[in-house]
C-alpha atoms as a PDB file:
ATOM      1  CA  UNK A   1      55.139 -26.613 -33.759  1.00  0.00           C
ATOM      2  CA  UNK A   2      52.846 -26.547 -31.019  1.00  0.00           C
ATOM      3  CA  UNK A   3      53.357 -27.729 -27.420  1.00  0.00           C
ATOM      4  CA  UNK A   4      52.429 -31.241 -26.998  1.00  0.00           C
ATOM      5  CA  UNK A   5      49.467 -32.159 -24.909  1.00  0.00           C
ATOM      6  CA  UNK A   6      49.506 -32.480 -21.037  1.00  0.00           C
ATOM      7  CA  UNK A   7      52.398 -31.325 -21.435  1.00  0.00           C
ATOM      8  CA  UNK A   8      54.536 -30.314 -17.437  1.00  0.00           C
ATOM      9  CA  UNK A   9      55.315 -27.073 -17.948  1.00  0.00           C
ATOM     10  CA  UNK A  10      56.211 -23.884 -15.297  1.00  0.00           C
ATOM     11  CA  UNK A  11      52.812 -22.777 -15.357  1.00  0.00           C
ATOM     12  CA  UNK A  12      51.742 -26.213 -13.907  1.00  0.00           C
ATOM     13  CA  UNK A  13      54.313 -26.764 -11.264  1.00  0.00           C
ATOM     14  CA  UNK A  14      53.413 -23.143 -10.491  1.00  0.00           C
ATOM     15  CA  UNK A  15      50.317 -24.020  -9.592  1.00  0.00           C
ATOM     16  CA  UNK A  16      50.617 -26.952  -7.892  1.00  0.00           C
ATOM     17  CA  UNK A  17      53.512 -25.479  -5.535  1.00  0.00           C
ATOM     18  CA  UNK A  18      50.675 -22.663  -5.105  1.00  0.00           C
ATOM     19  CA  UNK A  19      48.175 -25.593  -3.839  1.00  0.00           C
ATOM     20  CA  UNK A  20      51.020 -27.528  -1.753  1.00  0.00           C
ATOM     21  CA  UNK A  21      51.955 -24.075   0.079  1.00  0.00           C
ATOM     22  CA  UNK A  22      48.151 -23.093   1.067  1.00  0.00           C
ATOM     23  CA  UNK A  23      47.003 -26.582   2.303  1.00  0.00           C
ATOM     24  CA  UNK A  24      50.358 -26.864   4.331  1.00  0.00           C
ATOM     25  CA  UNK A  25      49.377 -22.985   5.979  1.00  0.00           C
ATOM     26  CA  UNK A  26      45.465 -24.058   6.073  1.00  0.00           C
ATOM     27  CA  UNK A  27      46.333 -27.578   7.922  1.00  0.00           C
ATOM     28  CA  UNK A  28      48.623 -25.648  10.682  1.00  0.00           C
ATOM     29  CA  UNK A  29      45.419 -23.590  11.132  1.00  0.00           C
ATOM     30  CA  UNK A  30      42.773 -26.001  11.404  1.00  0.00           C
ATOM     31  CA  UNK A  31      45.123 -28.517  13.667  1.00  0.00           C
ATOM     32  CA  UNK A  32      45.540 -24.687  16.042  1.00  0.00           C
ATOM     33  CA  UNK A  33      41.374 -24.696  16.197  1.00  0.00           C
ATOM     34  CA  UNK A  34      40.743 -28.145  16.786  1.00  0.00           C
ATOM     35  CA  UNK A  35      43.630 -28.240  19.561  1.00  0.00           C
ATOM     36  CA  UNK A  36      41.660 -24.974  20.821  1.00  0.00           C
ATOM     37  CA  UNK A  37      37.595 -26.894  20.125  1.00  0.00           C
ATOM     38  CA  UNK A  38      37.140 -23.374  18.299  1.00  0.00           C
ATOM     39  CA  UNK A  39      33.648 -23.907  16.540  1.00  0.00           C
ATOM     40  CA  UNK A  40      32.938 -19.922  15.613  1.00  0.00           C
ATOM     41  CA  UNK A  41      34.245 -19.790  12.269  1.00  0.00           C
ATOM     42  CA  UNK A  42      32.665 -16.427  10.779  1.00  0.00           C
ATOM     43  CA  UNK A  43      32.847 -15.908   6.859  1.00  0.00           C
ATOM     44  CA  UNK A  44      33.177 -12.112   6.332  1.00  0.00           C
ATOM     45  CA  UNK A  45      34.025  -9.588   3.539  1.00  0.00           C
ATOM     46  CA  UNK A  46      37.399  -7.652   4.259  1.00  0.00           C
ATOM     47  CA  UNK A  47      36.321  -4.563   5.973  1.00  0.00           C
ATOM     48  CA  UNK A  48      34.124  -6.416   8.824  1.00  0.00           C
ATOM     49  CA  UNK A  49      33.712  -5.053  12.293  1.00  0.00           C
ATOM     50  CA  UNK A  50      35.020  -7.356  14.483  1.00  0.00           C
ATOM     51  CA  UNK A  51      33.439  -6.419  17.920  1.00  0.00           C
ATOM     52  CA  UNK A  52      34.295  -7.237  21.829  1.00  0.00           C
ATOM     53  CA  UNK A  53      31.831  -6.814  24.542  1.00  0.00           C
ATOM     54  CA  UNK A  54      32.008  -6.930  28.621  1.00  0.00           C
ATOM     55  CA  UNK A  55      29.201  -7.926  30.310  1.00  0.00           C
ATOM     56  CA  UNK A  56      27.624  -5.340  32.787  1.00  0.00           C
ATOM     57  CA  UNK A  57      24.659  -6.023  35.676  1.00  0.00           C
ATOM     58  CA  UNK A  58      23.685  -3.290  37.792  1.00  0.00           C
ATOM     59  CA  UNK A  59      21.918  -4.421  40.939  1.00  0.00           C
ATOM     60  CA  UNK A  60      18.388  -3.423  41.494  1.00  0.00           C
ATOM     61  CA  UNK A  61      16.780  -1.896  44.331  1.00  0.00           C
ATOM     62  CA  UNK A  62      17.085  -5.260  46.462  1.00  0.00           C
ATOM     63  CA  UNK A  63      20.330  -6.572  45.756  1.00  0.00           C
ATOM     64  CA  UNK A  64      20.067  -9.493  47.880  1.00  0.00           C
ATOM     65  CA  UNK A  65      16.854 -10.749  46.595  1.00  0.00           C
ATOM     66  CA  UNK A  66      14.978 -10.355  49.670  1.00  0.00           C
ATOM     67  CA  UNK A  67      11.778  -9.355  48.364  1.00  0.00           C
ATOM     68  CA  UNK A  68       8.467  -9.056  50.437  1.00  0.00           C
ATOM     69  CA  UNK A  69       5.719 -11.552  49.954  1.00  0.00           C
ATOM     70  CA  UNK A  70       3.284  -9.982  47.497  1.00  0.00           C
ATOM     71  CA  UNK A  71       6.138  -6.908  46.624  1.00  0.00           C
ATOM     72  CA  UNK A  72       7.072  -6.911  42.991  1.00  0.00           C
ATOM     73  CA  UNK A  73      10.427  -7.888  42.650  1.00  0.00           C
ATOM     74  CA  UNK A  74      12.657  -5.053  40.963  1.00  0.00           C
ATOM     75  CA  UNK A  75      14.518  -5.581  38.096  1.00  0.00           C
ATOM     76  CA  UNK A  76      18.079  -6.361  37.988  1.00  0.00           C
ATOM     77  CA  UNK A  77      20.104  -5.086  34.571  1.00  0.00           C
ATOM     78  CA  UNK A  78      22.237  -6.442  32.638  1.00  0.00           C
ATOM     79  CA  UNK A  79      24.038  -5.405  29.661  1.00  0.00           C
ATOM     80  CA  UNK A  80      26.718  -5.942  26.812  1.00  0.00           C
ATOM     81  CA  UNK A  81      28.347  -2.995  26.487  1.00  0.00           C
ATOM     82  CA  UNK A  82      30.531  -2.686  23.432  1.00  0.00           C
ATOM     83  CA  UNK A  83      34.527  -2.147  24.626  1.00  0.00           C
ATOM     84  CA  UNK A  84      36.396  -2.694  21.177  1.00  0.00           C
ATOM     85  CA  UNK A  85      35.947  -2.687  16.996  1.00  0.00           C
ATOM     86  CA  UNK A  86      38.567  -3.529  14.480  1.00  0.00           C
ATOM     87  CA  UNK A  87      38.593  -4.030  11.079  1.00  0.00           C
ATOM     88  CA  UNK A  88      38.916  -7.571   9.320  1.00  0.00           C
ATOM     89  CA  UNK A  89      41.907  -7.261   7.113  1.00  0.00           C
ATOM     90  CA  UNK A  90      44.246  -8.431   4.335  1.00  0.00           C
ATOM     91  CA  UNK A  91      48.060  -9.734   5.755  1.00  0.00           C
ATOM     92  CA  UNK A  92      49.629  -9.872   2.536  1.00  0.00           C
ATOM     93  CA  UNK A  93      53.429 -11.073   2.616  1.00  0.00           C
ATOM     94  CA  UNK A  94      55.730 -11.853  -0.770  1.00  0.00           C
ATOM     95  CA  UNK A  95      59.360 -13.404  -1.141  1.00  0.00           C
ATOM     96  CA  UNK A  96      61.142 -13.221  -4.838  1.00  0.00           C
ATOM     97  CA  UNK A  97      63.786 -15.423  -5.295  1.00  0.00           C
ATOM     98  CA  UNK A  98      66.541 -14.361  -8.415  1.00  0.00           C
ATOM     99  CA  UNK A  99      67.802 -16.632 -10.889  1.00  0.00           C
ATOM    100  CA  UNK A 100      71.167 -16.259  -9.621  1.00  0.00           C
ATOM    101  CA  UNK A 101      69.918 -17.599  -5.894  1.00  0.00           C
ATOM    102  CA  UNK A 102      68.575 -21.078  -7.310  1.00  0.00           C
ATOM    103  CA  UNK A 103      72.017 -21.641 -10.053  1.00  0.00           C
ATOM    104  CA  UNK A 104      73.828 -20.932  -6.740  1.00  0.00           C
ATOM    105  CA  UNK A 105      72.436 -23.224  -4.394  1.00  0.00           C
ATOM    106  CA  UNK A 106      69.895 -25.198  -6.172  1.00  0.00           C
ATOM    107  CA  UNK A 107      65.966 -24.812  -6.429  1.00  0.00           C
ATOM    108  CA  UNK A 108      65.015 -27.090  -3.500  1.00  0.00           C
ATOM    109  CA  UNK A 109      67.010 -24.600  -1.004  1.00  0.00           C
ATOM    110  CA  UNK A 110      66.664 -21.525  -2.851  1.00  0.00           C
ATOM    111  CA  UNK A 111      62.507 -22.271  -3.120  1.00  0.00           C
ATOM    112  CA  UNK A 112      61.356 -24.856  -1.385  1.00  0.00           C
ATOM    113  CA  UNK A 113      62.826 -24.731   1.455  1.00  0.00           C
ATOM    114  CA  UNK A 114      62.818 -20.765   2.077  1.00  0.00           C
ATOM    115  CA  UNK A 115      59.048 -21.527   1.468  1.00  0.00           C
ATOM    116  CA  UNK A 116      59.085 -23.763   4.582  1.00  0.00           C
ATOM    117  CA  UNK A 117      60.404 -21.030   6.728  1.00  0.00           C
ATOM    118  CA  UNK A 118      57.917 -18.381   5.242  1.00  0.00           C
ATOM    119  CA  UNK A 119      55.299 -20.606   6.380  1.00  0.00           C
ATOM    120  CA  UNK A 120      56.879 -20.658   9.743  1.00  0.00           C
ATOM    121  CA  UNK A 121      57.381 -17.057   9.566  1.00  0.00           C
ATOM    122  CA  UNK A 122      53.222 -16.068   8.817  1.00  0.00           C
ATOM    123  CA  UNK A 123      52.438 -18.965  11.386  1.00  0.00           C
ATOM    124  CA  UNK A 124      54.071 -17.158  14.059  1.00  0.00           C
ATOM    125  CA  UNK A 125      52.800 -13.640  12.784  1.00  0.00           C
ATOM    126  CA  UNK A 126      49.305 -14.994  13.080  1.00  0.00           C
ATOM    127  CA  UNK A 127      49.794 -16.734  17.101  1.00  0.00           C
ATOM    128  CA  UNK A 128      51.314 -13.135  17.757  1.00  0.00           C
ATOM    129  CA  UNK A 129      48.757 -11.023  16.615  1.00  0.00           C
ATOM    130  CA  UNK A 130      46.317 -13.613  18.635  1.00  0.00           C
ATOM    131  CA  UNK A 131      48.066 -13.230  21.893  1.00  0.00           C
ATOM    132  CA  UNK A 132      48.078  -9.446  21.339  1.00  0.00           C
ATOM    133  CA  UNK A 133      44.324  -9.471  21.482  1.00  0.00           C
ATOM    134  CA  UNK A 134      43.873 -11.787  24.899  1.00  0.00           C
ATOM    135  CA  UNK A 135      47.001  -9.596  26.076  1.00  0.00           C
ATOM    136  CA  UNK A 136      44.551  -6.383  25.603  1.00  0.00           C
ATOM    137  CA  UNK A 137      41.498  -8.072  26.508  1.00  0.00           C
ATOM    138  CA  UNK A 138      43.219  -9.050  29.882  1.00  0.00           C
ATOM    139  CA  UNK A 139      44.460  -5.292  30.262  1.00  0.00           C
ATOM    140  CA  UNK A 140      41.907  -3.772  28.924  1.00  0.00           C
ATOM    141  CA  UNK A 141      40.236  -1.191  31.975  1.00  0.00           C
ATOM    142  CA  UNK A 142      36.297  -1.609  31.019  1.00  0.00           C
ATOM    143  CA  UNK A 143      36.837  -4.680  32.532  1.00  0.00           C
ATOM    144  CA  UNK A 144      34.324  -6.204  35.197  1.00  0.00           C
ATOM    145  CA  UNK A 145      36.059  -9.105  35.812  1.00  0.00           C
ATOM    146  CA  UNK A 146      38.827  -7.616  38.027  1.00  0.00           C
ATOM    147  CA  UNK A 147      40.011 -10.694  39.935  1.00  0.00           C
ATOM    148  CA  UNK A 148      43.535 -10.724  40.755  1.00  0.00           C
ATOM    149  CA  UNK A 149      44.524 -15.150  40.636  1.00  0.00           C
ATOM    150  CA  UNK A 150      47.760 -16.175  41.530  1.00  0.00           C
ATOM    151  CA  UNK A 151      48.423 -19.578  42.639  1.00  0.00           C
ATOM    152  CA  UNK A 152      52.010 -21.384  44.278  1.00  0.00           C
ATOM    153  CA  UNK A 153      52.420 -23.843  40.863  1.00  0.00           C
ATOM    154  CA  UNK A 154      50.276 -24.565  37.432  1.00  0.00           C
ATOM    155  CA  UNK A 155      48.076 -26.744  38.723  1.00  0.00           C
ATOM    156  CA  UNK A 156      47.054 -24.241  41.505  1.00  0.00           C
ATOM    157  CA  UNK A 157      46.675 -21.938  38.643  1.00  0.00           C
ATOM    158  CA  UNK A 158      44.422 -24.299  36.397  1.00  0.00           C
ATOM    159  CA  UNK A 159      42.344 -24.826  39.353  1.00  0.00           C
ATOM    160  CA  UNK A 160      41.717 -21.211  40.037  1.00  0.00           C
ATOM    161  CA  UNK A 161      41.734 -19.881  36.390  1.00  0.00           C
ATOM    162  CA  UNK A 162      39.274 -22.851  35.905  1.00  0.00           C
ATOM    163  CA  UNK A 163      36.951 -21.871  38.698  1.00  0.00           C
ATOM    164  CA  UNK A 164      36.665 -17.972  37.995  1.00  0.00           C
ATOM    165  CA  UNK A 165      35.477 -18.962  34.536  1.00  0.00           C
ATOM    166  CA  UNK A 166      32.709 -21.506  36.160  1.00  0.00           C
ATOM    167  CA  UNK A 167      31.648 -18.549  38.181  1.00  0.00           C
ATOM    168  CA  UNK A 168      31.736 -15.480  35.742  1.00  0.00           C
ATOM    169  CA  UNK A 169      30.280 -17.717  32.885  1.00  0.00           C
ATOM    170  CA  UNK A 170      27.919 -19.919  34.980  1.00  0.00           C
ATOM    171  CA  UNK A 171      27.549 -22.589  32.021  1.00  0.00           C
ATOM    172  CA  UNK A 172      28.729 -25.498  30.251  1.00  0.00           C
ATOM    173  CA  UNK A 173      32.085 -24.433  29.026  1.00  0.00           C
ATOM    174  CA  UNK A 174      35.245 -25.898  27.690  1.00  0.00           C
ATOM    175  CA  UNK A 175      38.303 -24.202  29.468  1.00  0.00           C
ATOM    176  CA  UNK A 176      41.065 -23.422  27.736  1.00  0.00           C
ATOM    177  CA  UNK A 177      44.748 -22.845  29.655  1.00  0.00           C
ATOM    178  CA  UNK A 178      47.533 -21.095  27.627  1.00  0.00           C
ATOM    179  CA  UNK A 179      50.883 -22.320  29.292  1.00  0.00           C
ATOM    180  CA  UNK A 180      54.586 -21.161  28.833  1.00  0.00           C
ATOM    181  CA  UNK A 181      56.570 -24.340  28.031  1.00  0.00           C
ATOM    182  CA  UNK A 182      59.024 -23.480  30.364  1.00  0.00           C
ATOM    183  CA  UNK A 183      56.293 -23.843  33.095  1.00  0.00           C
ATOM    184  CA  UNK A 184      54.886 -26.990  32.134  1.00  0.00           C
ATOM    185  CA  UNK A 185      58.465 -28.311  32.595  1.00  0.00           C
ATOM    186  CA  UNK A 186      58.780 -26.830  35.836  1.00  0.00           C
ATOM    187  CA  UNK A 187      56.095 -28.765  37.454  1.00  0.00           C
ATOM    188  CA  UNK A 188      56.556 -31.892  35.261  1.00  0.00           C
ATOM    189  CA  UNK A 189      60.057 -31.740  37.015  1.00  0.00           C
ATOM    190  CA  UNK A 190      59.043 -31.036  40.514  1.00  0.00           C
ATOM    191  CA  UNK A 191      54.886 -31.478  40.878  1.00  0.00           C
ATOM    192  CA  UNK A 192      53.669 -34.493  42.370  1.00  0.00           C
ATOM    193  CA  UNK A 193      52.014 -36.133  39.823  1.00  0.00           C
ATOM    194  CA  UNK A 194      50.061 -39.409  40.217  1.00  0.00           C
ATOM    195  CA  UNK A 195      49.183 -41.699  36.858  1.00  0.00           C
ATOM    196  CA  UNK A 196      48.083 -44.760  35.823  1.00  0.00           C
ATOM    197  CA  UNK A 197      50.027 -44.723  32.654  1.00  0.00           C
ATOM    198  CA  UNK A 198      47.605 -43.997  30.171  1.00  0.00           C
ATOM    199  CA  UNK A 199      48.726 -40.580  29.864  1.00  0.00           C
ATOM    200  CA  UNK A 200      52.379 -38.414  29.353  1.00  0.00           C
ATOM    201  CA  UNK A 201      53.504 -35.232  29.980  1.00  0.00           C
ATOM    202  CA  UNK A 202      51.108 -32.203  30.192  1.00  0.00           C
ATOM    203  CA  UNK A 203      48.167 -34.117  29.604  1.00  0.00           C
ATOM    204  CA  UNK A 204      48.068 -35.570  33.112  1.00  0.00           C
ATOM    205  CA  UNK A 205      46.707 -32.376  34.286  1.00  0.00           C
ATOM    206  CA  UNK A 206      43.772 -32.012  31.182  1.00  0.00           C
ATOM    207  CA  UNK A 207      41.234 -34.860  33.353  1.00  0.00           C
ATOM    208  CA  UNK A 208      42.167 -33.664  36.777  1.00  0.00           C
ATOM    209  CA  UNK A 209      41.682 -30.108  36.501  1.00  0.00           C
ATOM    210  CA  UNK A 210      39.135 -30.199  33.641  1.00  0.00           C
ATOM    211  CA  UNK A 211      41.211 -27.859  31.303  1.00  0.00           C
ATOM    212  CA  UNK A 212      42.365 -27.914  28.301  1.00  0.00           C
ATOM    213  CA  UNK A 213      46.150 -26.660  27.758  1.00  0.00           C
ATOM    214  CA  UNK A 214      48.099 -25.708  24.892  1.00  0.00           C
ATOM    215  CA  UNK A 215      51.874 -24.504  25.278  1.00  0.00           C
ATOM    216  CA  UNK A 216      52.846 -21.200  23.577  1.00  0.00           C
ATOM    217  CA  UNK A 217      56.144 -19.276  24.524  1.00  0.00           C
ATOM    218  CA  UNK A 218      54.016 -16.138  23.538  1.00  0.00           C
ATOM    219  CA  UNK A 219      52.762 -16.553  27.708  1.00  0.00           C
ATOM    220  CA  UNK A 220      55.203 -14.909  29.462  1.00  0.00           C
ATOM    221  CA  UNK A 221      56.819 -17.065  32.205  1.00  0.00           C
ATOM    222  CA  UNK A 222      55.272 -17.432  34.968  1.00  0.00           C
ATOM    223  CA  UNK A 223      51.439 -16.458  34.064  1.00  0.00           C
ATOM    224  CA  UNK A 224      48.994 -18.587  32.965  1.00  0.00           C
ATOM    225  CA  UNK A 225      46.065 -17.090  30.537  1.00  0.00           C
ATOM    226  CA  UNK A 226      42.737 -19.117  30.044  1.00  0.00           C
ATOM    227  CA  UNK A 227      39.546 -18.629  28.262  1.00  0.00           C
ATOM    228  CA  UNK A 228      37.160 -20.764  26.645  1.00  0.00           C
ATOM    229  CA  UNK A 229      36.390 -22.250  23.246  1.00  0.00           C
ATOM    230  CA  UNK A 230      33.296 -20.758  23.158  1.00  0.00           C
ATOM    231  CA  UNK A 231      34.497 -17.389  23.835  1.00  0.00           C
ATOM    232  CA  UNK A 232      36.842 -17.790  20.800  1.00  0.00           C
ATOM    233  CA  UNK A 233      35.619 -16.970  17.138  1.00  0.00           C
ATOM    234  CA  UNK A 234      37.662 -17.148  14.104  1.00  0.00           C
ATOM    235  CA  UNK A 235      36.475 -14.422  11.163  1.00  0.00           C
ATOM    236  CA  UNK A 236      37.427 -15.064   7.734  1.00  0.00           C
ATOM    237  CA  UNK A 237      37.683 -13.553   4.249  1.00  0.00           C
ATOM    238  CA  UNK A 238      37.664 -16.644   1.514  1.00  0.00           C
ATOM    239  CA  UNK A 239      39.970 -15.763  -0.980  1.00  0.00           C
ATOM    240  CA  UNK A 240      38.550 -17.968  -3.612  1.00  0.00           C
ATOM    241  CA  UNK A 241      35.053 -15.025  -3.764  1.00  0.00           C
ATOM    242  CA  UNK A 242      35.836 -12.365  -6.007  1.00  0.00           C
ATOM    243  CA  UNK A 243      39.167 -11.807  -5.202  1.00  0.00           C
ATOM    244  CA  UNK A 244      39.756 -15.001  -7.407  1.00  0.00           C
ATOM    245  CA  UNK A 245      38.374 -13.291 -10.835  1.00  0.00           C
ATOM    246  CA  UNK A 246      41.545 -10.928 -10.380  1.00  0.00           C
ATOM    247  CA  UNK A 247      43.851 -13.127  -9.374  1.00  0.00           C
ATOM    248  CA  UNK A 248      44.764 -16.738  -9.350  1.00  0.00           C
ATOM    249  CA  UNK A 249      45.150 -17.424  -6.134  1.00  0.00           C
ATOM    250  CA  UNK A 250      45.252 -20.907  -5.002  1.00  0.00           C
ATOM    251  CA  UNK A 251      43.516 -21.691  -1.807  1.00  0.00           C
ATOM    252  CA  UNK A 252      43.303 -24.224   0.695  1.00  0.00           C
ATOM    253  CA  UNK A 253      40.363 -26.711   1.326  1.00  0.00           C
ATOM    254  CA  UNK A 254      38.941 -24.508   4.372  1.00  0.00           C
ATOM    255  CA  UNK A 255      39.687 -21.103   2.031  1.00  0.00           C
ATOM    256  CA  UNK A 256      41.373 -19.278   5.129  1.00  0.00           C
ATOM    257  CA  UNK A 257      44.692 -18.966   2.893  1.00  0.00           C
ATOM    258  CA  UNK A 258      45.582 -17.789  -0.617  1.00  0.00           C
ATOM    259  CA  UNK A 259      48.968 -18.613  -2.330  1.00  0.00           C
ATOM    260  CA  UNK A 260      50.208 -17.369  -5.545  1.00  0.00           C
ATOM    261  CA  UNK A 261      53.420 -18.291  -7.027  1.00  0.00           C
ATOM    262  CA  UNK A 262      54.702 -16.143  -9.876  1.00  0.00           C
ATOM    263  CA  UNK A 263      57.834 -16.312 -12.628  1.00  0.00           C
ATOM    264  CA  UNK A 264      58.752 -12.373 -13.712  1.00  0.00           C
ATOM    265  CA  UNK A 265      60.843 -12.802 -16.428  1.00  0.00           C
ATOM    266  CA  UNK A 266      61.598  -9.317 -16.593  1.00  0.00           C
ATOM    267  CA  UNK A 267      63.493  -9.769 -13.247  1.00  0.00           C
ATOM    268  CA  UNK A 268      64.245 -13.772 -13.564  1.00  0.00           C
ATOM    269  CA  UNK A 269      62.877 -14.283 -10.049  1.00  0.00           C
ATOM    270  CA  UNK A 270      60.471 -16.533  -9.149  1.00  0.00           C
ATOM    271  CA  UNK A 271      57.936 -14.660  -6.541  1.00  0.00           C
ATOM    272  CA  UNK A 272      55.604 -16.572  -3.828  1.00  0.00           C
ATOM    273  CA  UNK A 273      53.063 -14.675  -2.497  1.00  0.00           C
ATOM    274  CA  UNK A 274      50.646 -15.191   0.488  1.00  0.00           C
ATOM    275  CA  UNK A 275      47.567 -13.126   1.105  1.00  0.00           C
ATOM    276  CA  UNK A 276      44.896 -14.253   4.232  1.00  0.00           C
ATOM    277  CA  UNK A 277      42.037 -12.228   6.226  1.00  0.00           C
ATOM    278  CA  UNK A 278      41.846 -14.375   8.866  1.00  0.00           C
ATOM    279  CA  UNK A 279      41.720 -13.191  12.770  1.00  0.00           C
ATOM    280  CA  UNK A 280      41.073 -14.946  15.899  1.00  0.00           C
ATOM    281  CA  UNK A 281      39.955 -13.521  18.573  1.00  0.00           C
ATOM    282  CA  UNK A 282      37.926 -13.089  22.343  1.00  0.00           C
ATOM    283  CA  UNK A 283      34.394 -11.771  22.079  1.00  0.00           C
ATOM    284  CA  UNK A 284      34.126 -11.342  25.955  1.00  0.00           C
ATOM    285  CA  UNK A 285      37.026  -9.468  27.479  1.00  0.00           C
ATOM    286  CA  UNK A 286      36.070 -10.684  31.256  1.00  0.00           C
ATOM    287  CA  UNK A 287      35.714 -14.107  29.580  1.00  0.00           C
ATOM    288  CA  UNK A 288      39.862 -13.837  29.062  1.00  0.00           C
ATOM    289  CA  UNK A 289      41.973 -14.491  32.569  1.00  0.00           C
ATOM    290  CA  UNK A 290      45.665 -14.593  33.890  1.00  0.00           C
ATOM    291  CA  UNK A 291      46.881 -16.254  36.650  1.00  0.00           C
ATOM    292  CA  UNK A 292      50.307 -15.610  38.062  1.00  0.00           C
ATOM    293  CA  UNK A 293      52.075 -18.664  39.463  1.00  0.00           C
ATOM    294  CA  UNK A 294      54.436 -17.418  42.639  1.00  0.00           C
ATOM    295  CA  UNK A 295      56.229 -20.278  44.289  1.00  0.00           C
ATOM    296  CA  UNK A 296      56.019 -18.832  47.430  1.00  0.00           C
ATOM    297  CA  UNK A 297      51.610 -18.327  47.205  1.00  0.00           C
ATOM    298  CA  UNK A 298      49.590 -19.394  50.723  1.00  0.00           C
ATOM    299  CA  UNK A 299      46.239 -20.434  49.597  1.00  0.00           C
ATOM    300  CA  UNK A 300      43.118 -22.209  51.562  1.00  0.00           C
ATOM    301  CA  UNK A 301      42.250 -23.383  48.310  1.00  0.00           C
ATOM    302  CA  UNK A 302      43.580 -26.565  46.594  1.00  0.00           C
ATOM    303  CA  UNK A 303      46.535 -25.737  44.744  1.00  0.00           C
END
C-alpha cells in the first residue's frame, strides 16, 4: 500500500531541521556584519586568493614640497605592495548521534540541543580564526604603520586608536574598536562618565569618541584593536552552486552556510553536518591597530 500523500515523514523533518540549523548559523553571521557595518561581501569559488596589501610612499626628491616657482615638481610614489595570500576554503565539521544516545536521554537533548552547542562551537571557530588574521596583520613586520598607542583607560585608547586611523587613512571612515569585556567593565566601574540617559553601558562612549565597539574576549586584556568597516571584506563560497547537484545541502537565505542532516541506518545514528567557505578578513594590514591601555600612561593628549 503506498504512503499516503503529504505524508511527515524522516526525510521531511530532516530537511527542515537542515533549514532551521543554517538560518540560525547564517543570522549569527549577518547580526556579526551589521554590528561590524561590513559592506564587502565577495562571492568566490573555493580555491580564491584572498590577498592583503600595505600601503608604501617613497618621498621624492623634495620631500617637503618646497618646489621652485617654474621647477617641475617631482613625483612622490606610492604603492600597494602585496604582504599576504591564502586560500578560500571549506570548514567542514559533522556530529553523529547513535540510537542508543536519543532512547537514553530523549531526542530533544540528544539532537537538538547538542545542535545548539555545535552552532556555538563553529560560531566561535569562525570569531577565532578572524582575530587570528587582525592578530597577524597587527604583527605582521612589512608593516608601515609602526605606531606604538597606549593610552591610561579605554577611552584614551578610542581616542588615539581613532585618530591614527583619521591620519593613516585620511578619509571618511567608520572606526571600528574591538574591546575585552573585562575592560569595558573596568571603566564603566571607575570612568567618569557623563549622560543624559538616552544611552547604557558601552554605548556612551560610541557618540563621544566616534567609534564603534564590539566586545570580544578574543582581545586580550588590556589592548584595544581597531580597524574600519571598510577595511573589512567578507569572501564567500555559496553552497547552493554546484556543490548542491552532489549534495543536498540546505542553506541559509544569505548562502554563507550549508547544513545537511543525515539518518545511516547502517549505524542507527542520525548525523548533522555543517560545511561553510566563508572568511573575514583585513585587506590593509596598517589599516589594523592596537592600543595598550596602562593605568599608569602620562599623555598631553585627551585621554
Amino acid at each position: 500500500m503506498p504512503a499516503e500523500n503529504n505524508l511527515i515523514n524522516v526525510e521531511a523533518l530532516g530537511k527542515a531541521k537542515s533549514i532551521d540549523f543554517a538560518n540560525k548559523l547564517g543570522v549569527g553571521l549577518t547580526k556579526l556584519f551589521e554590528a561590524l557595518a561590513i559592506q564587502n561581501k565577495i562571492p568566490m569559488n573555493v580555491g580564491s586568493a584572498l590577498k592583503q596589501y600595505r600601503f608604501k610612499v617613497e618621498d621624492s626628491e623634495k620631500p617637503n614640497g618646497d618646489v621652485a616657482e617654474g621647477d617641475v615638481i617631482p613625483l612622490t610614489k606610492v604603492t600597494r605592495e602585496q604582504v599576504d595570500i591564502t586560500e578560500l576554503q571549506f570548514a567542514k565539521y559533522r556530529k553523529s548521534t547513535s540510537a542508543e544516545a536519543i532512547q537514553a536521554h530523549g531526542y530533544d537533548l540528544a539532537i537538538n540541543q547538542t545542535d545548539n552547542e555545535m552552532i556555538k562551537y563553529v560560531q566561535k571557530k569562525f570569531r577565532a580564526k578572524f582575530f587570528g588574521t587582525l592578530k597577524s596583520a597587527i604583527e605582521n613586520e612589512e608593516r608601515t604603520n609602526k605606531a606604538k598607542l597606549s593610552a591610561k583607560n579605554l577611552q584614551g585608547a578610542l581616542s588615539k586608536g581613532r585618530a591614527n586611523l583619521s591620519v593613516l587613512l585620511d578619509d571618511e571612515i567608520t572606526p571600528i574598536a574591538f574591546v575585552n569585556p573585562n575592560d569595558t567593565a573596568e571603566y564603566l566601574a571607575n570612568g567618569f562618565i557623563n549622560s543624559t540617559g538616552a544611552q547604557f553601558g558601552v554605548n556612551l562612549l560610541t557618540p563621544y569618541v566616534g567609534v564603534k565597539i564590539v566586545e570580544f574576549a578574543d582581545v586580550p586584556q588590556g589592548e584595544v584593536w581597531m580597524t574600519v568597516a571598510e577595511n573589512l571584506n567578507v569572501a564567500y563560497a555559496n553552497p547552493r552552486g554546484e556543490l548542491a547537484r552532489a549534495f543536498a545541502f540546505s542553506t541559509d537565505a544569505t548562502g554563507f552556510v550549508g547544513v545537511l542532516h543525515d539518518i545511516q541506518p547502517q549505524r542507527l545514528t542520525s548525523d548533522t553536518i555543517y560545511a561553510s567557505a566563508i572568511s573575514m578578513f583585513p585587506e590593509n594590514i596598517d589599516a589594523v591597530i592596537k592600543v595598550t591601555i596602562k593605568a599608569d600612561e602620562v599623555s598631553n593628549l585627551p585621554s
